[in-house]
PDB file of N, CA and C in Angstrom:
ATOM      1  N   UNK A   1     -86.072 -54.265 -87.529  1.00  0.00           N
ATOM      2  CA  UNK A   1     -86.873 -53.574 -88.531  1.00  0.00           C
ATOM      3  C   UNK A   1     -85.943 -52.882 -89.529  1.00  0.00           C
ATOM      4  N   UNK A   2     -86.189 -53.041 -90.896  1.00  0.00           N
ATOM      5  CA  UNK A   2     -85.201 -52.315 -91.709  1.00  0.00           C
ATOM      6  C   UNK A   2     -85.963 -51.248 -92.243  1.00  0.00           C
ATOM      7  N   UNK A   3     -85.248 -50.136 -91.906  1.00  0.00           N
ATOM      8  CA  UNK A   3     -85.375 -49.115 -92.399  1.00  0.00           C
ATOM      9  C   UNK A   3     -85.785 -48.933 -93.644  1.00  0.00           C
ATOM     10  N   UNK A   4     -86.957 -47.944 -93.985  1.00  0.00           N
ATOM     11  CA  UNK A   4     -87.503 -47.660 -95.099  1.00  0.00           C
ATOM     12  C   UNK A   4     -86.666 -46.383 -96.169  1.00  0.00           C
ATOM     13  N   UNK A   5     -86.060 -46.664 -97.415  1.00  0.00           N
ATOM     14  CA  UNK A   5     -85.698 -46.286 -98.217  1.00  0.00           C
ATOM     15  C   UNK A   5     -86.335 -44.707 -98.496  1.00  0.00           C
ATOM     16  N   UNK A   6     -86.086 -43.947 -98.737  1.00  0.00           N
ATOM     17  CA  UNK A   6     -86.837 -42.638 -99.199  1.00  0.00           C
ATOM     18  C   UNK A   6     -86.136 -42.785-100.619  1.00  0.00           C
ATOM     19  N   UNK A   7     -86.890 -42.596-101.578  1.00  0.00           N
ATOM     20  CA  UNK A   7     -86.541 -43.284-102.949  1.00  0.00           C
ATOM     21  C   UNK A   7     -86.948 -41.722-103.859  1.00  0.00           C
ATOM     22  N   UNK A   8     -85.729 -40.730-104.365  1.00  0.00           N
ATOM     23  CA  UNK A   8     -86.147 -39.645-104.831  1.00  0.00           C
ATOM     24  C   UNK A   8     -87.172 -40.195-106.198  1.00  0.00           C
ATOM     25  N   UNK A   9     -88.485 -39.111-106.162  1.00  0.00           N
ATOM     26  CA  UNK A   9     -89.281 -39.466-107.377  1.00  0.00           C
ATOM     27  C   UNK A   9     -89.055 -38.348-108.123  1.00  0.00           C
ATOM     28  N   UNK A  10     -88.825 -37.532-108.169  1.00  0.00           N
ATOM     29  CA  UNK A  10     -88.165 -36.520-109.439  1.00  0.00           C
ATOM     30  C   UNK A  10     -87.154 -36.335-109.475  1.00  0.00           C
ATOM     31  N   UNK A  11     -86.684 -35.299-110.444  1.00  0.00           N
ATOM     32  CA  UNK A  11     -85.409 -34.539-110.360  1.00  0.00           C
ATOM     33  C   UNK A  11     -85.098 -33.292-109.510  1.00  0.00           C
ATOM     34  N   UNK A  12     -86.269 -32.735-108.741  1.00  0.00           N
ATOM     35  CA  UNK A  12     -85.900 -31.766-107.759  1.00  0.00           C
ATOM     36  C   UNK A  12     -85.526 -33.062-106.443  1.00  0.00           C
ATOM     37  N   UNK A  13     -86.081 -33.679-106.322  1.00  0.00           N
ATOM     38  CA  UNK A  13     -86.072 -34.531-105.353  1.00  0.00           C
ATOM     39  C   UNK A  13     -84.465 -34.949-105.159  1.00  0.00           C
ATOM     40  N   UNK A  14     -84.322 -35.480-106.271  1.00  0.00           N
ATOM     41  CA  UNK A  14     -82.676 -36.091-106.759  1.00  0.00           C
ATOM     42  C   UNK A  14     -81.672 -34.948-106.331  1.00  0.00           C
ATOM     43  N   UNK A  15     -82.141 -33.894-106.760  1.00  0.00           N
ATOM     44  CA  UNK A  15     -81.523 -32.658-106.288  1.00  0.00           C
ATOM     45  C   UNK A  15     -81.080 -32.421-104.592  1.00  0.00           C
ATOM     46  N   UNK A  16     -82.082 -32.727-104.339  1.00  0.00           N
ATOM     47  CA  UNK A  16     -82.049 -32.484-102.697  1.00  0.00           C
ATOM     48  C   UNK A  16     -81.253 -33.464-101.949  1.00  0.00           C
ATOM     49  N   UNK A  17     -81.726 -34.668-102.514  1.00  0.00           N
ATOM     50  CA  UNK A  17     -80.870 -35.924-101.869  1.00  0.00           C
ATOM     51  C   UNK A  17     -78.903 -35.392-102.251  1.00  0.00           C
ATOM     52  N   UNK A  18     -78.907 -35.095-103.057  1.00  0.00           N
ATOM     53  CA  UNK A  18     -77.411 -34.964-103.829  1.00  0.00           C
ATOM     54  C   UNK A  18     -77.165 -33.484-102.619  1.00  0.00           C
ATOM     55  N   UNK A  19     -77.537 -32.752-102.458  1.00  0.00           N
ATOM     56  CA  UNK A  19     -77.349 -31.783-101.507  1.00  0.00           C
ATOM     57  C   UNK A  19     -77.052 -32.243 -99.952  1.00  0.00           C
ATOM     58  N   UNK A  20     -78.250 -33.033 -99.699  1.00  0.00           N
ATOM     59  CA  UNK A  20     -77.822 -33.552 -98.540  1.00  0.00           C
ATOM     60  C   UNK A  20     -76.686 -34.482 -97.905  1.00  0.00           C
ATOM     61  N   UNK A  21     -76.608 -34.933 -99.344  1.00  0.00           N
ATOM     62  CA  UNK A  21     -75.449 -35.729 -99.305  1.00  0.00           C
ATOM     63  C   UNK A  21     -74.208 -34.517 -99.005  1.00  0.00           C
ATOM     64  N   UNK A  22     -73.531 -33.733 -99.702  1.00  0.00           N
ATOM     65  CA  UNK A  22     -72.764 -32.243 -99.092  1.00  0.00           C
ATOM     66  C   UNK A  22     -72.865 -32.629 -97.805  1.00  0.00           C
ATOM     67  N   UNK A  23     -74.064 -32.272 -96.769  1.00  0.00           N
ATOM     68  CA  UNK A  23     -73.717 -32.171 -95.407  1.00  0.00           C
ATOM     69  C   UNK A  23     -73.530 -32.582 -95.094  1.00  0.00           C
ATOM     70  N   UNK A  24     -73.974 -34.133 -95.422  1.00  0.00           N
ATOM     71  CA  UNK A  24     -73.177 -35.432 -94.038  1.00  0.00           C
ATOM     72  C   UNK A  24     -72.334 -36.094 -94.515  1.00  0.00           C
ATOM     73  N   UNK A  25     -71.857 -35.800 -95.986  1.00  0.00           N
ATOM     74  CA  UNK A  25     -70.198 -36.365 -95.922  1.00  0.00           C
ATOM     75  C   UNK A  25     -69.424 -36.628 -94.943  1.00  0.00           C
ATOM     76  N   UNK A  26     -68.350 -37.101 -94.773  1.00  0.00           N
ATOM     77  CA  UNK A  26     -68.307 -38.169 -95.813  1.00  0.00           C
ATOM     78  C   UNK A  26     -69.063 -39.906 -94.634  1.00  0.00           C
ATOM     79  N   UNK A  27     -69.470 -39.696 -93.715  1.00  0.00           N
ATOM     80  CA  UNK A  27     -69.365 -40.655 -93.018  1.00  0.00           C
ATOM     81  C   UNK A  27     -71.416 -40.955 -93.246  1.00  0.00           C
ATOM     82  N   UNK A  28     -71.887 -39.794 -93.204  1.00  0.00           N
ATOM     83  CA  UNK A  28     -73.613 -39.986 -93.592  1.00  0.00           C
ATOM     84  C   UNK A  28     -73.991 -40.556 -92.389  1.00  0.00           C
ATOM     85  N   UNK A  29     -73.935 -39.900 -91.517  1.00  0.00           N
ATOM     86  CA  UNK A  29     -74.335 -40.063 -89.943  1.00  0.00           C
ATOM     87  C   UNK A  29     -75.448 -39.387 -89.454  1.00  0.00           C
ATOM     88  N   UNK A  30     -76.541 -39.642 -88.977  1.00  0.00           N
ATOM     89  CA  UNK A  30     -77.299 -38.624 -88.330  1.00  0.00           C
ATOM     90  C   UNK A  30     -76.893 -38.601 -86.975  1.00  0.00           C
ATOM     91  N   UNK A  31     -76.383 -36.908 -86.729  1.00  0.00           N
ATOM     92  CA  UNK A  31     -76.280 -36.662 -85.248  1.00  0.00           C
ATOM     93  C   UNK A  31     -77.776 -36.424 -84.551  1.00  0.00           C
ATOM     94  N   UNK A  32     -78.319 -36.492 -84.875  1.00  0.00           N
ATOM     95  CA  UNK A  32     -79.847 -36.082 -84.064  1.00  0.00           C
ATOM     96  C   UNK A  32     -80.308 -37.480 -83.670  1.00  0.00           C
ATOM     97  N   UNK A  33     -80.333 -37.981 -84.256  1.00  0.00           N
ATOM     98  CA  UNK A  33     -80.977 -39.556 -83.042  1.00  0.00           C
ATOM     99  C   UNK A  33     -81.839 -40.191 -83.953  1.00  0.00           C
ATOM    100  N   UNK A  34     -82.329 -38.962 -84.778  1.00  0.00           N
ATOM    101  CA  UNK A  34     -84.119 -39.326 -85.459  1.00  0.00           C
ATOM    102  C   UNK A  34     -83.813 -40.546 -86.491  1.00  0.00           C
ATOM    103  N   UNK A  35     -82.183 -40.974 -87.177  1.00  0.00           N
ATOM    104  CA  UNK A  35     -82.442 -41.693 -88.363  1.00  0.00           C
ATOM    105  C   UNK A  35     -81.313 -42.144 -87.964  1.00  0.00           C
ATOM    106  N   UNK A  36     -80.975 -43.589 -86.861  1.00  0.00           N
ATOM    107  CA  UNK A  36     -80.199 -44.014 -86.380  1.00  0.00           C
ATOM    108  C   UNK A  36     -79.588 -44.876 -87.308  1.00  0.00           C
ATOM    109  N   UNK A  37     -80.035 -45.301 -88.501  1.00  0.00           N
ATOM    110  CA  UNK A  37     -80.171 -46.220 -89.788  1.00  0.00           C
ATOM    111  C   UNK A  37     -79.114 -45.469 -90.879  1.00  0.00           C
ATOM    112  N   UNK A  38     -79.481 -44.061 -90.430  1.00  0.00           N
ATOM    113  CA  UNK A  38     -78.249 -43.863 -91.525  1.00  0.00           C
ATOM    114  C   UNK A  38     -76.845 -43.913 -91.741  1.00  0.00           C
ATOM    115  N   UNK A  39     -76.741 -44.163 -92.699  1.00  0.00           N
ATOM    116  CA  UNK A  39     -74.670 -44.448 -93.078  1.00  0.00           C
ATOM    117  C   UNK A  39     -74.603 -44.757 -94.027  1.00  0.00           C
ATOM    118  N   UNK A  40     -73.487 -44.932 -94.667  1.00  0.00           N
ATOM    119  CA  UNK A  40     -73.249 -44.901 -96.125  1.00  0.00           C
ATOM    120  C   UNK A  40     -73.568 -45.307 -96.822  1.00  0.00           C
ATOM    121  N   UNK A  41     -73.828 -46.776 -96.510  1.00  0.00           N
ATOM    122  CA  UNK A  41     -74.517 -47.627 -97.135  1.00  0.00           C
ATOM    123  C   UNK A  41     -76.257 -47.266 -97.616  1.00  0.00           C
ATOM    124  N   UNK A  42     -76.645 -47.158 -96.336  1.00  0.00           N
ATOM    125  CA  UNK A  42     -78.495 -46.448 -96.609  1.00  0.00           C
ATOM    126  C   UNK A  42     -78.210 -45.315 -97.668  1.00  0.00           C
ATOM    127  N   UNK A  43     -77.353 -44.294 -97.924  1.00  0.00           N
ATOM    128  CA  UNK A  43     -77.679 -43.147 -98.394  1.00  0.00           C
ATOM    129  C   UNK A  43     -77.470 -43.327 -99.876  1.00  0.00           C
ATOM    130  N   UNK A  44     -76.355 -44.267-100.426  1.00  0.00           N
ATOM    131  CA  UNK A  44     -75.745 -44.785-101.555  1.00  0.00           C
ATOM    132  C   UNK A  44     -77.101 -45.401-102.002  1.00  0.00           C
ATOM    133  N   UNK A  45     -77.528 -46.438-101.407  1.00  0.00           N
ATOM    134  CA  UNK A  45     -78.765 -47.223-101.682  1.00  0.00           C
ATOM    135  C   UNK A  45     -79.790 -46.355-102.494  1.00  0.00           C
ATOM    136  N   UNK A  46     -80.174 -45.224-101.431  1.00  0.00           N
ATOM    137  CA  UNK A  46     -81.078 -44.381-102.006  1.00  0.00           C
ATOM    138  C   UNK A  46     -80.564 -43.630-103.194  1.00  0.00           C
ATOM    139  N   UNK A  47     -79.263 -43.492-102.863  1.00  0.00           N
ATOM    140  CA  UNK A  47     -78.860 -42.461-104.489  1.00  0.00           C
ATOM    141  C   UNK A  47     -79.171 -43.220-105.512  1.00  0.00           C
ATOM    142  N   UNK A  48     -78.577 -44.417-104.962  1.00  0.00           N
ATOM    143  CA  UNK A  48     -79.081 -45.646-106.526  1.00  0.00           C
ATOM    144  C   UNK A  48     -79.998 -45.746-106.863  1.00  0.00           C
ATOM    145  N   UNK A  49     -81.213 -46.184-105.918  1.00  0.00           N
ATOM    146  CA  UNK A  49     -82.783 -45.879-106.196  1.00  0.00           C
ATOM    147  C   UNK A  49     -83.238 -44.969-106.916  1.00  0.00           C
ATOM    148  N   UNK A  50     -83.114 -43.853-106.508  1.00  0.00           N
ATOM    149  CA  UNK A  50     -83.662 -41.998-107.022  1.00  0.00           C
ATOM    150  C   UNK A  50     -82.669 -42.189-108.372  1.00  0.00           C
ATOM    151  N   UNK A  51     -81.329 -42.652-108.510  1.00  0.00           N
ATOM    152  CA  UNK A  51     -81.048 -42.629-109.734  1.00  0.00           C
ATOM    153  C   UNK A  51     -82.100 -43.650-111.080  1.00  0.00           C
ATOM    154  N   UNK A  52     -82.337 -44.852-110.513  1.00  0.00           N
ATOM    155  CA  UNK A  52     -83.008 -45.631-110.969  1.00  0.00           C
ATOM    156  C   UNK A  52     -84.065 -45.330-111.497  1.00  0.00           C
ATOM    157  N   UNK A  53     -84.939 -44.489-110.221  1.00  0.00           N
ATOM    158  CA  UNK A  53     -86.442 -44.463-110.280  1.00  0.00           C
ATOM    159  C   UNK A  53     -86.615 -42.846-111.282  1.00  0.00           C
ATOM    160  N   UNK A  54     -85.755 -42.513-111.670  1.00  0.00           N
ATOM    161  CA  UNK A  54     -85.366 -41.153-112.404  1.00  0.00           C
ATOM    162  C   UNK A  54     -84.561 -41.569-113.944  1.00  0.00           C
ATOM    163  N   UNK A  55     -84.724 -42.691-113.909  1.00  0.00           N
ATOM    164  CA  UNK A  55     -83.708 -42.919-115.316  1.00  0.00           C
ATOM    165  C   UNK A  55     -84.147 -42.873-116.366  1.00  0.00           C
ATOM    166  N   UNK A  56     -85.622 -42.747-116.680  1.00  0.00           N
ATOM    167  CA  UNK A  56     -86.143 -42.246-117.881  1.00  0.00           C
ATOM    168  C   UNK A  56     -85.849 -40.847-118.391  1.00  0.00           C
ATOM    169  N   UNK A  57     -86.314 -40.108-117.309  1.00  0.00           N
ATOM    170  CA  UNK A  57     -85.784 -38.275-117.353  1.00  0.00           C
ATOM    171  C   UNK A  57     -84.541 -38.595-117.400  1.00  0.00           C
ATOM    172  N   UNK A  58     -83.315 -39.421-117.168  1.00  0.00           N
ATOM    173  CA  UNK A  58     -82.014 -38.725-116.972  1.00  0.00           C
ATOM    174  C   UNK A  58     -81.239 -39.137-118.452  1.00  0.00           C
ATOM    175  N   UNK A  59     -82.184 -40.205-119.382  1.00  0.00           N
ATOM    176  CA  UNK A  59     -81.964 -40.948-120.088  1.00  0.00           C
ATOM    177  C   UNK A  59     -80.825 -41.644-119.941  1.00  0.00           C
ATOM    178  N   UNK A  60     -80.466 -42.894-120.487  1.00  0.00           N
ATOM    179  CA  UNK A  60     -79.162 -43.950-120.805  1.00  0.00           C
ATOM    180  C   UNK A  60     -78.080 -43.313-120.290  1.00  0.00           C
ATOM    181  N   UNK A  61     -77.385 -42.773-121.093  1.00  0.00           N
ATOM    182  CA  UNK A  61     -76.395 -42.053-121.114  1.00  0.00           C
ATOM    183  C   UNK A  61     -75.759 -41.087-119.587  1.00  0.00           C
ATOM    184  N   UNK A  62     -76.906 -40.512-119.645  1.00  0.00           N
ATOM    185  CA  UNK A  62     -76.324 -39.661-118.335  1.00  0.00           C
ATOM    186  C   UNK A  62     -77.122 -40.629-116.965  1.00  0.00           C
ATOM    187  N   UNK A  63     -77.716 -41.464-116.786  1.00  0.00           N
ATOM    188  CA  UNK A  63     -77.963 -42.587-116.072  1.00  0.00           C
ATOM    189  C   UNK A  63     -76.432 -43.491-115.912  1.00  0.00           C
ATOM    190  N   UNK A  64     -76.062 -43.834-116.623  1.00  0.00           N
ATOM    191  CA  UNK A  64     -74.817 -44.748-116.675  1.00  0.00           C
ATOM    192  C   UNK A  64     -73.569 -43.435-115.935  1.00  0.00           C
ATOM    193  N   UNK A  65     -73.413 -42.653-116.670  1.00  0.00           N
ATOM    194  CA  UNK A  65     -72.474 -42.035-115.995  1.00  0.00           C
ATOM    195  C   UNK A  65     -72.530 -41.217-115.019  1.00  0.00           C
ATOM    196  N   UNK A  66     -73.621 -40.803-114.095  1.00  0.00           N
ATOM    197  CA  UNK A  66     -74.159 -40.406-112.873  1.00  0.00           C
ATOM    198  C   UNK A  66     -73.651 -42.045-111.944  1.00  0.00           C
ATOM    199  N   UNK A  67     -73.886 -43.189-112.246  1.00  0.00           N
ATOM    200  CA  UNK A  67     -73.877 -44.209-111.563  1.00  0.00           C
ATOM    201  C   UNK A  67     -72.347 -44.653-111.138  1.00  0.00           C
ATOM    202  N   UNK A  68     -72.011 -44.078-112.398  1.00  0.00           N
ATOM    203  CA  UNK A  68     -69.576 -44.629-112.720  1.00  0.00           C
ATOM    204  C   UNK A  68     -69.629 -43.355-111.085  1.00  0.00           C
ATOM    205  N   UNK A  69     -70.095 -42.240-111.468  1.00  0.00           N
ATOM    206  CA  UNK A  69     -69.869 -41.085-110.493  1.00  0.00           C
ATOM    207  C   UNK A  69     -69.836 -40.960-109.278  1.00  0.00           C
ATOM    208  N   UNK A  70     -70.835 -41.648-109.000  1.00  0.00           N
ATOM    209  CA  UNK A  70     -71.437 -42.238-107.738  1.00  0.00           C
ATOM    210  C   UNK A  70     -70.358 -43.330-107.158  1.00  0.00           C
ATOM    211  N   UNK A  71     -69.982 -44.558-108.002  1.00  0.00           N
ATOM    212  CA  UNK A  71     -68.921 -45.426-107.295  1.00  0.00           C
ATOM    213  C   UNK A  71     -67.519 -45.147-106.972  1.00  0.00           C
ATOM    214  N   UNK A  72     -67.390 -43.491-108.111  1.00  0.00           N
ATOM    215  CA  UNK A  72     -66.077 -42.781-108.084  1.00  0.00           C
ATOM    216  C   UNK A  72     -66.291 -42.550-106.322  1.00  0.00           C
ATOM    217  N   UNK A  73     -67.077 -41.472-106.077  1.00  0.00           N
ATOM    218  CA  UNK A  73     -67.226 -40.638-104.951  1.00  0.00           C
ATOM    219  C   UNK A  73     -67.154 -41.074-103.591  1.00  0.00           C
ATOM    220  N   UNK A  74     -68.075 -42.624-104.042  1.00  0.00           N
ATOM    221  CA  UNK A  74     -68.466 -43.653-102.415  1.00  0.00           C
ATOM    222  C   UNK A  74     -66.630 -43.753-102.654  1.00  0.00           C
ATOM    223  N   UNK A  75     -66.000 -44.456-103.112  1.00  0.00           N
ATOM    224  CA  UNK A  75     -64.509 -44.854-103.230  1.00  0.00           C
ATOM    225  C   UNK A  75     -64.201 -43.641-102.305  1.00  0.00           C
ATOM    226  N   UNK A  76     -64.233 -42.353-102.591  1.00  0.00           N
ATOM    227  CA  UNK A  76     -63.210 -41.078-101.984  1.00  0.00           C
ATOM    228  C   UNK A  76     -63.638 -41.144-100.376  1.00  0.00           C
ATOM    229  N   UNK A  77     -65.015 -41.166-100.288  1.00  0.00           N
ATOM    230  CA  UNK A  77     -65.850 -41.479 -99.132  1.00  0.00           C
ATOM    231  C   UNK A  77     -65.224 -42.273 -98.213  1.00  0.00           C
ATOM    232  N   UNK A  78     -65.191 -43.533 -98.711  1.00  0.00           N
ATOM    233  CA  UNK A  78     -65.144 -44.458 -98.090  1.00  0.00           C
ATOM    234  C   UNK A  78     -63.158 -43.958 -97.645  1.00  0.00           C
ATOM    235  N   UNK A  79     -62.207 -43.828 -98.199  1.00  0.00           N
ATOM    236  CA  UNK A  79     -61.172 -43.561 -98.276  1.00  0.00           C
ATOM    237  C   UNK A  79     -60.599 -42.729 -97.141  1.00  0.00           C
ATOM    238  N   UNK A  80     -61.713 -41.861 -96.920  1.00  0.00           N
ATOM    239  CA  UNK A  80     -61.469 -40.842 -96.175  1.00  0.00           C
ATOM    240  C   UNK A  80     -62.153 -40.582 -95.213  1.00  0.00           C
ATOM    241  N   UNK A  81     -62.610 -41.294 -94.329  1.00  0.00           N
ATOM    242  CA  UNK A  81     -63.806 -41.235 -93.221  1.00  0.00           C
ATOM    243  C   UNK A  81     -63.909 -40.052 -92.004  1.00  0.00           C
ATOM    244  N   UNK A  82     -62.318 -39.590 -92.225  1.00  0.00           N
ATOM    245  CA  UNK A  82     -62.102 -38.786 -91.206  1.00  0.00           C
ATOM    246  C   UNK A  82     -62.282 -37.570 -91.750  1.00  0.00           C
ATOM    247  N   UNK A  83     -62.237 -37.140 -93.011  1.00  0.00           N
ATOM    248  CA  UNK A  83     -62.134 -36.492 -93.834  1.00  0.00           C
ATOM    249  C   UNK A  83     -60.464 -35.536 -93.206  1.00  0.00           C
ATOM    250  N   UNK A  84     -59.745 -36.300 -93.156  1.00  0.00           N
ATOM    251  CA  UNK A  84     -58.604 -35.674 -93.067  1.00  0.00           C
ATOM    252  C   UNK A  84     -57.641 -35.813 -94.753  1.00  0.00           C
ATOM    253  N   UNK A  85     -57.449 -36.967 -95.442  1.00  0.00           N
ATOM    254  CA  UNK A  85     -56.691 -36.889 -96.412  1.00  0.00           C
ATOM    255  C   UNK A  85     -57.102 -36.505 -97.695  1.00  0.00           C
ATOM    256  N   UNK A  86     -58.090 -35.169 -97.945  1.00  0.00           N
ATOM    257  CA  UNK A  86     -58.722 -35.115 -99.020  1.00  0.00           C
ATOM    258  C   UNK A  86     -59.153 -35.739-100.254  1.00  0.00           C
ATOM    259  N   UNK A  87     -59.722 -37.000 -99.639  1.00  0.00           N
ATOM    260  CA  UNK A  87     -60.650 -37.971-100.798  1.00  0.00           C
ATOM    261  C   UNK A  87     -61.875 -37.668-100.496  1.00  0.00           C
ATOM    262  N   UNK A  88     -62.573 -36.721 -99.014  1.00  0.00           N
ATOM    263  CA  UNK A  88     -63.523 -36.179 -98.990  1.00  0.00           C
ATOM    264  C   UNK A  88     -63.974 -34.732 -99.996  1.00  0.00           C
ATOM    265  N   UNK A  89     -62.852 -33.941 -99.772  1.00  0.00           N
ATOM    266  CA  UNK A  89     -63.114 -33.137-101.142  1.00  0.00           C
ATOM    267  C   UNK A  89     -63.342 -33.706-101.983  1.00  0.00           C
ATOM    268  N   UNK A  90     -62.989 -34.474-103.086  1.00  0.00           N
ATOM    269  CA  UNK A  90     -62.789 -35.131-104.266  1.00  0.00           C
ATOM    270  C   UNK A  90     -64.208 -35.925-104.545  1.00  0.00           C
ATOM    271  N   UNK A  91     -64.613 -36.298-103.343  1.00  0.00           N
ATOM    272  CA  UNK A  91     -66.090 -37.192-103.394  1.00  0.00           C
ATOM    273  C   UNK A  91     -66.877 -35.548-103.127  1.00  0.00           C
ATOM    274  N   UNK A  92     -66.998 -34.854-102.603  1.00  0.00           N
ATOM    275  CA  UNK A  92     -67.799 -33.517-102.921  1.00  0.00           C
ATOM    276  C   UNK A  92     -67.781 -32.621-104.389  1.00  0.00           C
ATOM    277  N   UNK A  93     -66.700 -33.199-104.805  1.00  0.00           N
ATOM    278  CA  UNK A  93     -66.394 -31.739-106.095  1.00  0.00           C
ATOM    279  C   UNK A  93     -67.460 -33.199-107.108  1.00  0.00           C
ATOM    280  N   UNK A  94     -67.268 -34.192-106.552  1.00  0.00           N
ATOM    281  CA  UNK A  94     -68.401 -34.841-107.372  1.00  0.00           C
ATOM    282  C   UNK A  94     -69.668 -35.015-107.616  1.00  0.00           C
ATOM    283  N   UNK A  95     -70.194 -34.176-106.657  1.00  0.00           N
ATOM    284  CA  UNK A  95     -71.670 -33.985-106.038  1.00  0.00           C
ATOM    285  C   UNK A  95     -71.941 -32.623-106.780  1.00  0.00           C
ATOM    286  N   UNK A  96     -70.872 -32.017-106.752  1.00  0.00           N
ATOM    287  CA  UNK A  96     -70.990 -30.436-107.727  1.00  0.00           C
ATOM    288  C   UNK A  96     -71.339 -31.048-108.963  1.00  0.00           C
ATOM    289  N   UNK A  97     -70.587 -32.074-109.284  1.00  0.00           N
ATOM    290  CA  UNK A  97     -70.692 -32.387-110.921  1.00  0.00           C
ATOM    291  C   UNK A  97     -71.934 -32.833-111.030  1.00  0.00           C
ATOM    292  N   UNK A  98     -72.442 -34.163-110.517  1.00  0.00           N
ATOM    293  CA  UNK A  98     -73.665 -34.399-110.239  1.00  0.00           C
ATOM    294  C   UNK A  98     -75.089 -33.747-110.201  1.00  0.00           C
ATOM    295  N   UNK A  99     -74.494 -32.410-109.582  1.00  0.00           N
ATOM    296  CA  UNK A  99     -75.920 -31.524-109.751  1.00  0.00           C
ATOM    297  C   UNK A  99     -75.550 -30.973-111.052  1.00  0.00           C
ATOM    298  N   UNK A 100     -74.648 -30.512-111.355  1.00  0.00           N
ATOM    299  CA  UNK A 100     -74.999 -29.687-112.791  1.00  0.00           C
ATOM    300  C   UNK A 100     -75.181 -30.721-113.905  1.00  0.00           C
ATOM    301  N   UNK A 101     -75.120 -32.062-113.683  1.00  0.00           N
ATOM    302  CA  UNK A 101     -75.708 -32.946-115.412  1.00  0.00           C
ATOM    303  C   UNK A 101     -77.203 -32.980-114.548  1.00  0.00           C
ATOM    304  N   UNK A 102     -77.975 -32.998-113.174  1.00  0.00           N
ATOM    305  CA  UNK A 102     -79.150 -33.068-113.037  1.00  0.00           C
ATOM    306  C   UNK A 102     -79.683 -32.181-113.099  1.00  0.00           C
ATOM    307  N   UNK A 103     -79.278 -30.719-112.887  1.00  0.00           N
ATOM    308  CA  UNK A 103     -79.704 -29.247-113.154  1.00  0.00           C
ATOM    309  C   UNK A 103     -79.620 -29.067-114.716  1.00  0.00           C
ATOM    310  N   UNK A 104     -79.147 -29.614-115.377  1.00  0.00           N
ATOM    311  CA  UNK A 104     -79.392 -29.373-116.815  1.00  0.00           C
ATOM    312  C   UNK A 104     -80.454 -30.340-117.343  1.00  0.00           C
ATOM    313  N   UNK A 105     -80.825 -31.128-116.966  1.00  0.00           N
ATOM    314  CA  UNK A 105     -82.091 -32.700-116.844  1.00  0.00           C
ATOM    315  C   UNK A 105     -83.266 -31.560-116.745  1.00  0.00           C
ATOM    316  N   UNK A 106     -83.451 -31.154-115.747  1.00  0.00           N
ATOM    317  CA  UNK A 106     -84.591 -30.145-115.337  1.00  0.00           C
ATOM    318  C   UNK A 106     -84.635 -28.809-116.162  1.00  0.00           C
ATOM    319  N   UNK A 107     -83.466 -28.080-116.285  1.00  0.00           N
ATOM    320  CA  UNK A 107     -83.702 -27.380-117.163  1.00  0.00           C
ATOM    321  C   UNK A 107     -84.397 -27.631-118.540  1.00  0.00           C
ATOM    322  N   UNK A 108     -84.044 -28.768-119.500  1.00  0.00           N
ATOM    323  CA  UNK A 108     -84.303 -29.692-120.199  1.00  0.00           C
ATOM    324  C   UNK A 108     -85.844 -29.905-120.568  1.00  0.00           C
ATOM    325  N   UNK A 109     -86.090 -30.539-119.214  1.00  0.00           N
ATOM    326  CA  UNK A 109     -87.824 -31.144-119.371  1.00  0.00           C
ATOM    327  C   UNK A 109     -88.529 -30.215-119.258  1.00  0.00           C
TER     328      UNK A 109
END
């Protein structure tokens, strides 16, 4: 059975996903049991989605470069699984960036 996508539909939503992402850096594991499906791959998916399904509000521009951001970060992610050689910082200070072009989206609308 493949796991069902949670696909952010706003920009608070987008918000939250980008937060959650913070906690389970860099590996996107659920320790609780409940979402045995998750990992990097599922969570990227969904960022892409919620970026997608949000790209009218985020317009062109900051759509395209939320997305460069995103392949920056999975790269540091992926780099650093242990989060020992700080490419896990580097994929977080990008999630900072991330919320403030989507916190200014909302401010915005």
């Amino acid at each position: 059975m493949k796991p069902k996508l949670h696909v952010a539909r706003n920009i608070s939503e987008l918000l939250d996903l980008l937060i959650s992402m913070l906690l389970s850096a860099p590996k996107f594991v659920d320790k609780t049991g409940y979402f045995p499906y998750m990992n990097l791959d599922h969570i990227f998916r969904e960022l892409h989605e919620g970026l997608n399904h949000n790209r009218p509000t985020l317009g062109e521009d900051r759509y395209h470069q939320l997305m460069r951001m995103s392949d920056r970060m999975r790269a540091h992610f992926e780099a650093d699984p242990e989060n020992k050689t700080g490419e896990t910082r580097k994929g977080r200070d990008i999630i900072y960036e991330m919320e403030d072009i989507v916190k200014q989206v909302r401010r915005n609308s």
